[in-house]
N, C-alpha and C. Protein backbone atom coordinates (compact mmCIF):
# COMPACT_ATOMS: atom_id res chain seq x y z
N UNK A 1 0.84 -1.20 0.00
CA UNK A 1 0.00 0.00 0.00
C UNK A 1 0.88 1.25 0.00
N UNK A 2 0.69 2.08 -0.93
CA UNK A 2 1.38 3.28 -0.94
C UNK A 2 0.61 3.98 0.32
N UNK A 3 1.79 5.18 1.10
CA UNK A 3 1.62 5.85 1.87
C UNK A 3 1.97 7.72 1.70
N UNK A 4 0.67 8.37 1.82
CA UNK A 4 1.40 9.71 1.35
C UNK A 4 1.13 10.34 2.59
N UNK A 5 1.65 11.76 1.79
CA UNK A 5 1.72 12.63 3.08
C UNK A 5 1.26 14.46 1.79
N UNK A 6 0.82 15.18 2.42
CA UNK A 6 0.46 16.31 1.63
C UNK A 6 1.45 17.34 2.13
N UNK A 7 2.41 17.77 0.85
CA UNK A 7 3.24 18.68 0.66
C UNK A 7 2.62 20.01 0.78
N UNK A 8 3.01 20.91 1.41
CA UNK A 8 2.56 22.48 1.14
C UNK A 8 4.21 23.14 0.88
N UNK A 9 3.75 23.95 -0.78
CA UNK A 9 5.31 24.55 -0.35
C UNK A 9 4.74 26.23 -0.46
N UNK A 10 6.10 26.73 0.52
CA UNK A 10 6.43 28.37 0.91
C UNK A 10 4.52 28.50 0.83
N UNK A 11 4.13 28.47 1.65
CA UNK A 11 2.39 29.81 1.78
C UNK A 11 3.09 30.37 2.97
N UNK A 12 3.37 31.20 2.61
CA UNK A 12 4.49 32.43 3.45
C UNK A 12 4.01 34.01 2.78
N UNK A 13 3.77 34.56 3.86
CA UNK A 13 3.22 36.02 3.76
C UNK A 13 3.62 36.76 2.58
N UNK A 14 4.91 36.53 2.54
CA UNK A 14 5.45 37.49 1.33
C UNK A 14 4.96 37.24 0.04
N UNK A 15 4.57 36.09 -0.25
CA UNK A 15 4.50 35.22 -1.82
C UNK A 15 2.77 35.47 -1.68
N UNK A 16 2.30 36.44 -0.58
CA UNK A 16 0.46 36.41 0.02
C UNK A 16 1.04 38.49 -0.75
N UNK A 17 -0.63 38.61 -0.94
CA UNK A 17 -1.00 39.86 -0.98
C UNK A 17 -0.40 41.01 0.16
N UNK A 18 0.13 41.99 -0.68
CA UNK A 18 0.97 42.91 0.58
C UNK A 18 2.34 41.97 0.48
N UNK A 19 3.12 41.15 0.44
CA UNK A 19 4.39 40.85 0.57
C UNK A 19 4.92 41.03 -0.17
N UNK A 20 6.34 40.82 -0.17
CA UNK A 20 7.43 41.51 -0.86
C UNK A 20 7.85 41.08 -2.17
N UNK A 21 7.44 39.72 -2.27
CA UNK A 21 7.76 39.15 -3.42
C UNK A 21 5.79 38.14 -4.00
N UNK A 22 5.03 39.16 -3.26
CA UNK A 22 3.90 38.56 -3.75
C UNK A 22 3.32 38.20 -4.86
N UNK A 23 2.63 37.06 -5.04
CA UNK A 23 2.34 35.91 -6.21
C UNK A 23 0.92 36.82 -6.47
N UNK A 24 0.49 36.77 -8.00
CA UNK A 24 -0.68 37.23 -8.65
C UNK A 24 -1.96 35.99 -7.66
N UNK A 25 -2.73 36.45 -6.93
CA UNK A 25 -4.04 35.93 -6.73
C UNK A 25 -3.31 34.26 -5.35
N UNK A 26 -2.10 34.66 -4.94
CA UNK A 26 -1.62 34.05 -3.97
C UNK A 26 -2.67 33.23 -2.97
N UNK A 27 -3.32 34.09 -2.19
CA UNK A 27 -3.76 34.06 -1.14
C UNK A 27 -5.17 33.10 -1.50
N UNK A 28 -5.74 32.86 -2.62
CA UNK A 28 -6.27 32.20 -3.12
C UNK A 28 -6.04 30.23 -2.93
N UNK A 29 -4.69 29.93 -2.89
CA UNK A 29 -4.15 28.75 -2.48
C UNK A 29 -4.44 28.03 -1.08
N UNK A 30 -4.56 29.64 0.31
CA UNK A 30 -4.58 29.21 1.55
C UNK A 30 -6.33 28.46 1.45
N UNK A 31 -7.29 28.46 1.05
CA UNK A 31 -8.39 28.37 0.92
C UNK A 31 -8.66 26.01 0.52
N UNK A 32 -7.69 26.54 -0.70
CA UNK A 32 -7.68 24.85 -1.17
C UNK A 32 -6.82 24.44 0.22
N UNK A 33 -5.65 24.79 0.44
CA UNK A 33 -5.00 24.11 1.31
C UNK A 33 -5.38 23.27 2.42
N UNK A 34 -6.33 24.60 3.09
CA UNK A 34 -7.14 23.45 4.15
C UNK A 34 -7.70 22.39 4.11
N UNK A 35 -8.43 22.62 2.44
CA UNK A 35 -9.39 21.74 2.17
C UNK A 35 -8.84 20.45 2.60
N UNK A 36 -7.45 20.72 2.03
CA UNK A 36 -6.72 19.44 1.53
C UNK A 36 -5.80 18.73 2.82
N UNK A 37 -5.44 20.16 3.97
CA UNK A 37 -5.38 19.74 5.35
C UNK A 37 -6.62 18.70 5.83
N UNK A 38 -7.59 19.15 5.80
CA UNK A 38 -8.92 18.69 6.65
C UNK A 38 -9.10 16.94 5.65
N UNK A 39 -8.70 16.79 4.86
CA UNK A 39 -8.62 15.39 4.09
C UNK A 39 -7.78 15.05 4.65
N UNK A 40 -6.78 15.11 4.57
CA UNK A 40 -5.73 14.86 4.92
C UNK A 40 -5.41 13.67 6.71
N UNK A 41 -6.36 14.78 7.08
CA UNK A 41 -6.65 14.24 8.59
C UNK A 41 -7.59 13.43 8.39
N UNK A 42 -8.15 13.57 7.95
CA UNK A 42 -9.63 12.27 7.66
C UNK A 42 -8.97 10.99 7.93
N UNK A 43 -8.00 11.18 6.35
CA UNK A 43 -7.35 10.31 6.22
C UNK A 43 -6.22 9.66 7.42
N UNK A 44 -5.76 10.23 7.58
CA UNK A 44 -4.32 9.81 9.00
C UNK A 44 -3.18 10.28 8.02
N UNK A 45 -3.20 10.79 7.14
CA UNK A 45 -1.77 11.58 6.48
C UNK A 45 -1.54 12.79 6.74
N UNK A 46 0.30 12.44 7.41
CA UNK A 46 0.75 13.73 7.17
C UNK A 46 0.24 14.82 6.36
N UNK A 47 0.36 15.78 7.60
CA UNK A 47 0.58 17.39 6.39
C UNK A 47 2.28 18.10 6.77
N UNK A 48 3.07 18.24 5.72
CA UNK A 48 3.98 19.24 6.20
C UNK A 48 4.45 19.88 5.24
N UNK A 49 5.67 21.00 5.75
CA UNK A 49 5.35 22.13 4.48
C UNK A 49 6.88 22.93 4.24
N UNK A 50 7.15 23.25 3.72
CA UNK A 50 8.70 24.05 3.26
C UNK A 50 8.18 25.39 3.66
N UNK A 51 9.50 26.34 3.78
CA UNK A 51 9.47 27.62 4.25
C UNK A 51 10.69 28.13 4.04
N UNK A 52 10.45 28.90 2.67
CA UNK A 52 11.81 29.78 2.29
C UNK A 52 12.54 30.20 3.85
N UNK A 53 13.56 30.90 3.88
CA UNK A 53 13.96 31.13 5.13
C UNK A 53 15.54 31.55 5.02
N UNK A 54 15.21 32.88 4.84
CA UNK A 54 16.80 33.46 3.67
C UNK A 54 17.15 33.89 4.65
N UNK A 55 18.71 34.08 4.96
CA UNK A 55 19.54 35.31 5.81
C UNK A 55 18.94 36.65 4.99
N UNK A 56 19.30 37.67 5.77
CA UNK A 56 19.19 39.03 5.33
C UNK A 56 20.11 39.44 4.62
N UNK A 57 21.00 38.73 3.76
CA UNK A 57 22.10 39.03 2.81
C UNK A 57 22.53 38.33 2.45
N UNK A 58 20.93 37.36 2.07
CA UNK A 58 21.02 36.17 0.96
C UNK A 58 21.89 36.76 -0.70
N UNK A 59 22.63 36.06 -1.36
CA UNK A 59 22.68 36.34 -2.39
C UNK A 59 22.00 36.31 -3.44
N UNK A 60 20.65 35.68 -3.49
CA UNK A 60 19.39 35.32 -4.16
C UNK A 60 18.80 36.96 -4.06
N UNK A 61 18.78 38.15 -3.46
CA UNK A 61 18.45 39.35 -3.26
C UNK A 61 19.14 40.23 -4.17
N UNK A 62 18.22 40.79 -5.18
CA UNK A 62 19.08 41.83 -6.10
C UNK A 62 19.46 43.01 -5.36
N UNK A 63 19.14 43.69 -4.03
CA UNK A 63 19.77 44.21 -3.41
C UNK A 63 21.08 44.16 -2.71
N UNK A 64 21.67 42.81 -2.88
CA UNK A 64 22.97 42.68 -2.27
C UNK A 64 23.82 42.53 -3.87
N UNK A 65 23.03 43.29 -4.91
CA UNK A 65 24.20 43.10 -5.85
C UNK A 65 23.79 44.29 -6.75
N UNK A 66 22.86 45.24 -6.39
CA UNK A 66 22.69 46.71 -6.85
C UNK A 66 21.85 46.61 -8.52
N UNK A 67 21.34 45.43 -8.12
CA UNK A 67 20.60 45.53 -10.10
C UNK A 67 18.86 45.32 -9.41
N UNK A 68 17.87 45.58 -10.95
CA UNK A 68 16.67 45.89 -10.42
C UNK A 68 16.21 43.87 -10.26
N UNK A 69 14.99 44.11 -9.46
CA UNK A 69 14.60 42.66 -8.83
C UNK A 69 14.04 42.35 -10.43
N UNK A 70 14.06 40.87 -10.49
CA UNK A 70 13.90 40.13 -11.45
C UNK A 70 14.83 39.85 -12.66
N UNK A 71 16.06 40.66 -12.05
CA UNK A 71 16.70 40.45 -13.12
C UNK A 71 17.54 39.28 -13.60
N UNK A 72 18.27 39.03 -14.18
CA UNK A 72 19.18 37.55 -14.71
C UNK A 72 20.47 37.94 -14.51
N UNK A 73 21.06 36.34 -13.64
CA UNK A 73 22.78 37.25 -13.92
C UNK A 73 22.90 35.61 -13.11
N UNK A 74 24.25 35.74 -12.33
CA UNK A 74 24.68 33.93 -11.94
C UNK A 74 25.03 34.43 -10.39
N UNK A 75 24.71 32.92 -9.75
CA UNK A 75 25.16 33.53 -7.98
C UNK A 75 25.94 32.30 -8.18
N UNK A 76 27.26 32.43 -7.54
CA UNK A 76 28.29 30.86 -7.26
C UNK A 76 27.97 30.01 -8.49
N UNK A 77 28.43 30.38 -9.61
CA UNK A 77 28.42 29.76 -11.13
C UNK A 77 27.05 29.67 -11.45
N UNK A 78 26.22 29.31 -10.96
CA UNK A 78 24.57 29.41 -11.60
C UNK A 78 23.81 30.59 -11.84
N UNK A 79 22.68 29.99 -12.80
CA UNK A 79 22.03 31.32 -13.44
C UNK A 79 21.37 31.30 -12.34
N UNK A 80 20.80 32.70 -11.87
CA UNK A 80 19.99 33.23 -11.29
C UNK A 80 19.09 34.18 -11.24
N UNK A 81 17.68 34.37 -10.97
CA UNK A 81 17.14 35.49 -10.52
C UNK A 81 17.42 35.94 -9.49
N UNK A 82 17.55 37.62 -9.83
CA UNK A 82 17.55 38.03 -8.57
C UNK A 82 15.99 39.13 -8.21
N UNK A 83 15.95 38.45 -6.73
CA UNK A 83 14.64 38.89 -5.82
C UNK A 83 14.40 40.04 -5.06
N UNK A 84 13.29 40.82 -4.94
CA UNK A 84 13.15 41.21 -4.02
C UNK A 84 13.31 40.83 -2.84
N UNK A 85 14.26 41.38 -1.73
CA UNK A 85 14.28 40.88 -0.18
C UNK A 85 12.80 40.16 0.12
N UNK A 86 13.00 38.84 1.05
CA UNK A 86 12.01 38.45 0.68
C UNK A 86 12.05 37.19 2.08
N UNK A 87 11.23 36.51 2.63
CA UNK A 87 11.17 35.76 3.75
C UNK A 87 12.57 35.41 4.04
N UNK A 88 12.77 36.64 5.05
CA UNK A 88 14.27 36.22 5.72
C UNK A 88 13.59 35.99 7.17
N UNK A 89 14.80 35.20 7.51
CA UNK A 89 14.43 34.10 8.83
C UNK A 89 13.69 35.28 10.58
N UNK A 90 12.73 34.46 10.77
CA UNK A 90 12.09 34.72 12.00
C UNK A 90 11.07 36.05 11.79
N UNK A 91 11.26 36.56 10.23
CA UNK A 91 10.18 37.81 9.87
C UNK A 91 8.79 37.62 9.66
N UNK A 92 7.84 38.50 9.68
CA UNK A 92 6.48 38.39 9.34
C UNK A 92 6.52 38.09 8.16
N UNK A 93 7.19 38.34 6.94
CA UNK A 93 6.81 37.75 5.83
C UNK A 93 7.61 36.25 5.75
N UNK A 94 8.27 36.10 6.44
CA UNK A 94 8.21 34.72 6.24
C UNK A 94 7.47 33.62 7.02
N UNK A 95 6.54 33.98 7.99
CA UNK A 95 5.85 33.32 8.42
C UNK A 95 4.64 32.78 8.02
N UNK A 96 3.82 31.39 8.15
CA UNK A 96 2.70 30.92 6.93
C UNK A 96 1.99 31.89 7.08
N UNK A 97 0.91 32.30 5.85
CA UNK A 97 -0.14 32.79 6.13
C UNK A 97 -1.02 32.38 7.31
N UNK A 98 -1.49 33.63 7.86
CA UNK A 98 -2.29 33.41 8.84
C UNK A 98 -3.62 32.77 8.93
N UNK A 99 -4.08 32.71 7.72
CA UNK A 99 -5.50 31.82 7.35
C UNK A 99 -4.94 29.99 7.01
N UNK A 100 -3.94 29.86 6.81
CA UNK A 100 -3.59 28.58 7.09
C UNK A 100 -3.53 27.90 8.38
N UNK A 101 -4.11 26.88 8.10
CA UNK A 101 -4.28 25.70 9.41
C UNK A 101 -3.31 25.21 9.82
N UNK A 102 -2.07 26.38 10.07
CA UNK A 102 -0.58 25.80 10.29
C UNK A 102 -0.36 25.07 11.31
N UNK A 103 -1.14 25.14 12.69
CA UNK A 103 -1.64 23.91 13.58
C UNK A 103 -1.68 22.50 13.20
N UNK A 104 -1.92 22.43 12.00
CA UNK A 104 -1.74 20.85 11.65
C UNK A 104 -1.18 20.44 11.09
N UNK A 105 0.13 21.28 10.89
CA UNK A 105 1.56 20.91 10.17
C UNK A 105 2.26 19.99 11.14
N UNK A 106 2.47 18.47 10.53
CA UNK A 106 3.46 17.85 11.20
C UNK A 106 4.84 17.93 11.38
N UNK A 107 5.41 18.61 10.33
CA UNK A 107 6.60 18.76 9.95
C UNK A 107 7.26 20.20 9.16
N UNK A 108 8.14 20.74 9.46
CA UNK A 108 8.78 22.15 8.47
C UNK A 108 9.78 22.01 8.11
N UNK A 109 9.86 22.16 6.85
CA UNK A 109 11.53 22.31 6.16
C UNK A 109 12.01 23.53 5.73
N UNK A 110 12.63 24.17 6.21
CA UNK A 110 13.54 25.29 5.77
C UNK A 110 14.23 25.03 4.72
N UNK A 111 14.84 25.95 3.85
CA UNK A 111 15.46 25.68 2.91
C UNK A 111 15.50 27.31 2.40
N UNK A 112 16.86 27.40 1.27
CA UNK A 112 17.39 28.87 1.07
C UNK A 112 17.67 29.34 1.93
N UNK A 113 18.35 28.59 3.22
CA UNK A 113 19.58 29.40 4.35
C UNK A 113 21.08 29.74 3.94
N UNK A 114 21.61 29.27 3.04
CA UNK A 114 22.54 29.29 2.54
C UNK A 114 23.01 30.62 1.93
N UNK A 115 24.06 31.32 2.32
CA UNK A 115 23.88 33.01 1.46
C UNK A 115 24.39 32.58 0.26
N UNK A 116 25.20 31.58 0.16
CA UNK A 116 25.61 31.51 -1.55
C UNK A 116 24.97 30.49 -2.52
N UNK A 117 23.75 30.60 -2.39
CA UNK A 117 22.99 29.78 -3.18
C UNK A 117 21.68 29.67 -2.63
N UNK A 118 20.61 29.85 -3.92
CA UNK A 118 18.78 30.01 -3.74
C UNK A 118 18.87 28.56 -3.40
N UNK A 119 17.62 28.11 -3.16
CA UNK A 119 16.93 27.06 -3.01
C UNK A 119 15.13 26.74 -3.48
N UNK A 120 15.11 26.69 -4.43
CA UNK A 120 13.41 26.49 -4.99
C UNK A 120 12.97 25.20 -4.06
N UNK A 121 13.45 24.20 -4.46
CA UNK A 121 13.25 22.82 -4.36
C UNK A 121 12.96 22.44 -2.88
N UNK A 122 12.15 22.10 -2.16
CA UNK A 122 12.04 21.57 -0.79
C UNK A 122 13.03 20.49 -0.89
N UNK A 123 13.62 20.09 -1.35
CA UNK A 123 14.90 18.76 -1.26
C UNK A 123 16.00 18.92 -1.19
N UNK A 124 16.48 20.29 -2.39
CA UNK A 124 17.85 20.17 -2.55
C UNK A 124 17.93 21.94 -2.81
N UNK A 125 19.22 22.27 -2.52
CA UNK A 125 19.63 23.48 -3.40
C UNK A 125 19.82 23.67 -4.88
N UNK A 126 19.45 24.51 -5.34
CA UNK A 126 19.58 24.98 -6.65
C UNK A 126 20.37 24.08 -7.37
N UNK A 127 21.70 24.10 -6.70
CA UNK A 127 22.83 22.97 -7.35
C UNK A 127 22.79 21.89 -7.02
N UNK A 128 22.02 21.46 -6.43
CA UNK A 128 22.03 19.91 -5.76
C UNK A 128 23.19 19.36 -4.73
N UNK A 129 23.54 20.59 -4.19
CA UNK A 129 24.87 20.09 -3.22
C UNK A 129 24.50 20.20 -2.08
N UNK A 130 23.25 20.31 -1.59
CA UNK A 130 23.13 20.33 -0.51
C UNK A 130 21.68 19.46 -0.08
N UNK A 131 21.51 18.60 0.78
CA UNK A 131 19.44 18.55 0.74
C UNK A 131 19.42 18.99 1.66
N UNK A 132 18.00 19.21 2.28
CA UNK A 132 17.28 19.69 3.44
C UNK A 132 16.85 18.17 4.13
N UNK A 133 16.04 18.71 5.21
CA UNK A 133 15.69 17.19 6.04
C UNK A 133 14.76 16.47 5.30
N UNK A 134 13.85 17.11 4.16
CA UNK A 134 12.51 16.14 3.71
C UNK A 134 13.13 14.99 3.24
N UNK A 135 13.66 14.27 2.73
CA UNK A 135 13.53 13.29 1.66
C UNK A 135 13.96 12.38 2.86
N UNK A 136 15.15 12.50 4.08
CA UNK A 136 15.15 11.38 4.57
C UNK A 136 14.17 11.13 5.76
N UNK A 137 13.53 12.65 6.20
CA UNK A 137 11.79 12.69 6.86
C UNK A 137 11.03 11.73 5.89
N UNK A 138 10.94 11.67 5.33
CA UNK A 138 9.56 10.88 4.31
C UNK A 138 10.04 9.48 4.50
N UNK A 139 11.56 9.30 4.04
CA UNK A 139 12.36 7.59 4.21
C UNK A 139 11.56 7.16 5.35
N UNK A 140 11.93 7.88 6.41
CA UNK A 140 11.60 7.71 7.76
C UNK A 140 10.12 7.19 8.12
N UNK A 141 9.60 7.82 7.90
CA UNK A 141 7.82 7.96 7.87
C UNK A 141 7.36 6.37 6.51
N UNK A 142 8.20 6.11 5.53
CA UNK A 142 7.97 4.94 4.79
C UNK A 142 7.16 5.89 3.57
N UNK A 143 6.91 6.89 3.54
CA UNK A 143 6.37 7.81 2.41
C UNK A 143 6.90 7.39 1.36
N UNK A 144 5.61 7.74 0.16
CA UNK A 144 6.09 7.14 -1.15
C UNK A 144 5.22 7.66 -2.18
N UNK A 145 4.62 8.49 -1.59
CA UNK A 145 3.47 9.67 -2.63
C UNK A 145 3.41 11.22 -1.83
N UNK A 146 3.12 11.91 -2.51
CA UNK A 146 2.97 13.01 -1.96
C UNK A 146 1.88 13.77 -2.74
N UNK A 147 0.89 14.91 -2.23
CA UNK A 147 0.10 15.46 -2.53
C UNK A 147 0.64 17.07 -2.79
N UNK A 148 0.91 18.03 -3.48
CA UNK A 148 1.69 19.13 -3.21
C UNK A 148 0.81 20.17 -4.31
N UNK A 149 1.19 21.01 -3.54
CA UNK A 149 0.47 22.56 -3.57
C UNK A 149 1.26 23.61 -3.60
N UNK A 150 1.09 24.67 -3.87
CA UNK A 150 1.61 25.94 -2.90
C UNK A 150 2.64 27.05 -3.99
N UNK A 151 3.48 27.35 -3.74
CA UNK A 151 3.54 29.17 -4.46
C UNK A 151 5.40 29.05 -4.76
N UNK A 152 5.68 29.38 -5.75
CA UNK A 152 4.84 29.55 -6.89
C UNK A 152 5.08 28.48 -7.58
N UNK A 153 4.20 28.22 -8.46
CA UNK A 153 4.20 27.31 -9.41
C UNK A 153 5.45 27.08 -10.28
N UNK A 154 5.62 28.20 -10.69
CA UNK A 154 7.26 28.02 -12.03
C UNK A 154 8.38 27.90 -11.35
N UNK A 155 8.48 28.16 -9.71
CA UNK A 155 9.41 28.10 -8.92
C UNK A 155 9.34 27.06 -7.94
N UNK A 156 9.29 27.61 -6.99
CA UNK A 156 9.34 26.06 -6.17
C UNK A 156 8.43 25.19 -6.12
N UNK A 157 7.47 25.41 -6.38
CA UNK A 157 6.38 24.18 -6.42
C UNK A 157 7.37 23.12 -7.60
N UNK A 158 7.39 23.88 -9.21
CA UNK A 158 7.81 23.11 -10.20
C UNK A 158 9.24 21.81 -9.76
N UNK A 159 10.19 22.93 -8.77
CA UNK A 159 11.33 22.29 -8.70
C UNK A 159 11.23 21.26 -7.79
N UNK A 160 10.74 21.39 -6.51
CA UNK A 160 10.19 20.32 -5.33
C UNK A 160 9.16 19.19 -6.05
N UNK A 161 8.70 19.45 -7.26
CA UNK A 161 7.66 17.95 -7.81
C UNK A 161 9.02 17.38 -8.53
N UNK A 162 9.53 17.98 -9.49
CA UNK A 162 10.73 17.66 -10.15
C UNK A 162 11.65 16.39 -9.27
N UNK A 163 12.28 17.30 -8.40
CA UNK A 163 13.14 16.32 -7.27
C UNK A 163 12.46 15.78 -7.02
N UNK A 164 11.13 15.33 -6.41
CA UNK A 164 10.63 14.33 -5.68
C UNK A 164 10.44 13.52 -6.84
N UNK A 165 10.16 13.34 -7.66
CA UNK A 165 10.13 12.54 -9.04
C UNK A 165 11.32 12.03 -8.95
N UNK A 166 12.04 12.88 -8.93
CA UNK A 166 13.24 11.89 -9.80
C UNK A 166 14.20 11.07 -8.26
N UNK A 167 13.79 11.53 -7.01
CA UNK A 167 13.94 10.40 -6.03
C UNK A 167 13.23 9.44 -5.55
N UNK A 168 12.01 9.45 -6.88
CA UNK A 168 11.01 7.95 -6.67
C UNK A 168 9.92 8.25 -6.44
N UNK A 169 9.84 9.51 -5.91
CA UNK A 169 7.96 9.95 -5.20
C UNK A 169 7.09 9.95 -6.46
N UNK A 170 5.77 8.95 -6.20
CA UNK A 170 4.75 9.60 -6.86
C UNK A 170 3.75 10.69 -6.87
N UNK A 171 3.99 11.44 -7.15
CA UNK A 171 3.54 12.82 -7.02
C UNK A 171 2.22 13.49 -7.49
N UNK A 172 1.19 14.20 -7.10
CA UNK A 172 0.11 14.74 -7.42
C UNK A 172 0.04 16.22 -7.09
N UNK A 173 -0.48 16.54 -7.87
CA UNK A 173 -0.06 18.17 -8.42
C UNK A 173 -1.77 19.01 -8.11
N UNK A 174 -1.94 19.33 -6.94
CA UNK A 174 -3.08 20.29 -7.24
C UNK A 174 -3.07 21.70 -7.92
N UNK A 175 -3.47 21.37 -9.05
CA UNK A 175 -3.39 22.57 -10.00
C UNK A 175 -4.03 23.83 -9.36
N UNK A 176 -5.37 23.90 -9.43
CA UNK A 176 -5.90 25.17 -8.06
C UNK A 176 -5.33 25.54 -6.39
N UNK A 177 -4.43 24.81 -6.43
CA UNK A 177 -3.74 25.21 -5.44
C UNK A 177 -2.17 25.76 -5.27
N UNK A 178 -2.54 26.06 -6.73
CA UNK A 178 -0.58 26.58 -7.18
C UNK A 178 -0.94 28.11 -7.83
N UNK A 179 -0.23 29.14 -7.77
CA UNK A 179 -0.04 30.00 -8.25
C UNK A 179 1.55 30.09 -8.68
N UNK A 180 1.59 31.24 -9.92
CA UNK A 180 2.77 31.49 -10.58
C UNK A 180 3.23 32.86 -10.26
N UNK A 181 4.31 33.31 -10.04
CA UNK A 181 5.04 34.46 -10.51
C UNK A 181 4.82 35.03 -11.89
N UNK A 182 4.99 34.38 -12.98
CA UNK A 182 4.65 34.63 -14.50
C UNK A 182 6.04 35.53 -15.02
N UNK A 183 7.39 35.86 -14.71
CA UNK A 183 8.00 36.79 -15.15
C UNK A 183 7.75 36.68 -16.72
N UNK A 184 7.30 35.42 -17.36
CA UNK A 184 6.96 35.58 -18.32
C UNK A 184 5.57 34.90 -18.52
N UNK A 185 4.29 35.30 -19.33
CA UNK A 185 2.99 35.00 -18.91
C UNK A 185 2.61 33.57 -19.04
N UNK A 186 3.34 33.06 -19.83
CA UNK A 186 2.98 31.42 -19.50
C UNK A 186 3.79 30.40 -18.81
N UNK A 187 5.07 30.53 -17.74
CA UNK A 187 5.39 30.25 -17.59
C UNK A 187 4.94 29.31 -16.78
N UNK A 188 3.73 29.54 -15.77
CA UNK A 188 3.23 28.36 -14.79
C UNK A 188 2.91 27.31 -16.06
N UNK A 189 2.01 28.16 -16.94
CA UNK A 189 1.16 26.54 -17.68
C UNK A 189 2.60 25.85 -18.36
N UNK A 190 3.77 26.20 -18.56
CA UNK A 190 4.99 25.50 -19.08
C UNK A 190 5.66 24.66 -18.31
N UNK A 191 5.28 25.09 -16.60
CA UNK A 191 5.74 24.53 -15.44
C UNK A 191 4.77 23.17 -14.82
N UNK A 192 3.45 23.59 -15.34
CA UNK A 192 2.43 22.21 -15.35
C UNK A 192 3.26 20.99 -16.62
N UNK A 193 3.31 21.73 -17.29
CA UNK A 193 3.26 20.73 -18.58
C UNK A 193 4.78 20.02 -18.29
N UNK A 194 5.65 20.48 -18.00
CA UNK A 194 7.09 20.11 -17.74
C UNK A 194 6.96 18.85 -16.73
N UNK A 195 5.94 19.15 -15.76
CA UNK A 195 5.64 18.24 -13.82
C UNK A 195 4.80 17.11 -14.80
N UNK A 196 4.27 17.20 -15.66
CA UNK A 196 3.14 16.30 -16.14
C UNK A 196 4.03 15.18 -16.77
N UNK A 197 4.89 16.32 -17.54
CA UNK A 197 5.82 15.71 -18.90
C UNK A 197 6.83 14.55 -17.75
N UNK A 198 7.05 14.80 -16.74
CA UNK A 198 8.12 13.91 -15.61
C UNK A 198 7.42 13.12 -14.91
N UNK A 199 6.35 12.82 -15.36
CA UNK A 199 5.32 11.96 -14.67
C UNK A 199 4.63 12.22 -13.31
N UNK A 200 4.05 13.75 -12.84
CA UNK A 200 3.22 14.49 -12.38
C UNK A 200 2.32 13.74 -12.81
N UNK A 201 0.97 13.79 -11.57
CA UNK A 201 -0.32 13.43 -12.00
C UNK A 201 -1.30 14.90 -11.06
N UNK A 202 -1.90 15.58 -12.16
CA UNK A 202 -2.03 16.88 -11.90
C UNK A 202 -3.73 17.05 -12.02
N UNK A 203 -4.60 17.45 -11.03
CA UNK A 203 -5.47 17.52 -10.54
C UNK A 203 -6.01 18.66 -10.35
N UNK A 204 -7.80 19.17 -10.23
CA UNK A 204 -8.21 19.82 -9.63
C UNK A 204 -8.36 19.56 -8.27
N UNK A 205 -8.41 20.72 -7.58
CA UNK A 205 -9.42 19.65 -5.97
C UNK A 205 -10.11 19.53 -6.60
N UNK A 206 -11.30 19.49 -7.18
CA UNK A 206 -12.69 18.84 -7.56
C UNK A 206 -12.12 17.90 -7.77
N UNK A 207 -11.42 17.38 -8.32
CA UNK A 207 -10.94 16.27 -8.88
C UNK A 207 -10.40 14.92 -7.98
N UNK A 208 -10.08 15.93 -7.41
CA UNK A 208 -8.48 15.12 -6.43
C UNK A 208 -9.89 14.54 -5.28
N UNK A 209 -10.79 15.19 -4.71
CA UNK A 209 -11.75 14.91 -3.56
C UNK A 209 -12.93 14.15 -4.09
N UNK A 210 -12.86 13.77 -5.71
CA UNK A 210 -14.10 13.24 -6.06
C UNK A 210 -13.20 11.96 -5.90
N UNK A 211 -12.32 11.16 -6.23
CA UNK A 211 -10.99 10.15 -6.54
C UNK A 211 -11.01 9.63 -4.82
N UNK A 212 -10.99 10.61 -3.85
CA UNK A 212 -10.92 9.88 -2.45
C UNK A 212 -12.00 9.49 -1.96
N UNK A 213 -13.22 9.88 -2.17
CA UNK A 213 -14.02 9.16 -1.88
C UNK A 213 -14.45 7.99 -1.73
């Protein structure tokens, strides 16, 4: 019997309406989330969740390198965007949204502590030289599917389904529960199709809650 657990990644203030690096129609996600909390528990599966969590002179910040936010250039040999300052550690914007049922988070992974290198991916850094605690949390737990959500879509959502794919997870993609950045306008629907194309299985909640029944 496969065993999952429901991924939430970054629903963190900033990537919410009013934050610093806020997602088009963000806050829209905290709404499915619960849904998918409150299943979740029905069920007896984990919920846990990633949480950007930058120093204040992350190098991922186009302010620590004097060019405008969004722009392109490389941090420690890789390409990079650079961000608006943005959920640095123990701040209000990096804390979950407040309409999230963060009470029933079993588990948190930090990730993007590192000043010389972003981190999208709830698994690994940008370069893959580093992981975070999830993948051997899940070993642990006997996990072997995951349910995942959360902000943004072309960014870390895309990269955290990616890695978990390619370390074996079968993965399900709530599409209404992802928002995009868009620096360019189709980039989420390129970021669905990419998670699908790696063997993503990508869902509405309508969808996903008619299937558990």
């Amino acid at each position: 019997m496969s065993k999952r657990a429901l991924l939430l990644v970054d629903l963190q203030n900033d990537f919410c309406a009013g934050g610093a690096l806020a997602v088009a129609d963000g806050d829209s996600t905290i709404d499915v989330a619960n849904v998918l909390i409150g299943e979740a528990q029905r069920r007896g599966e984990p919920v846990i969740a990633s949480q950007d969590w930058h120093p204040a002179n992350h190098g991922s910040f186009a302010s620590q390198h004097g060019v405008e936010p969004y722009s392109q250039g490389t941090l420690d040999g890789l390409a990079q965007t650079f961000w608006p300052d943005h959920c640095m550690q123990n701040s209000d914007g990096a804390a979950f949204h407040p309409l999230l049922a963060h009470n029933a988070i079993d588990a948190v992974f930090h990730k993007g502590e590192s000043v010389n290198i972003d981190s999208y991916s709830a698994f690994f850094d940008n370069g893959h030289r580093q992981k975070t605690g999830l993948d051997a949390w899940l070993r642990e737990q006997a996990i072997d599917e995951l349910t995942v959500l959360g902000l943004a879509t072309d960014y870390c959502v895309k990269f955290t389904v990616l890695d978990a794919l390619q370390l074996g997870y079968a993965v399900n993609v709530i599409t209404d529960g992802c928002r995009g950045v868009n620096i360019q306008p189709q980039d989420s629907a390129h970021a669905f199709m990419e998670m699908a194309a790696e063997g993503a299985t990508l869902y509405t909640l309508d969808d996903w809650l008619e299937i558990q029944r």
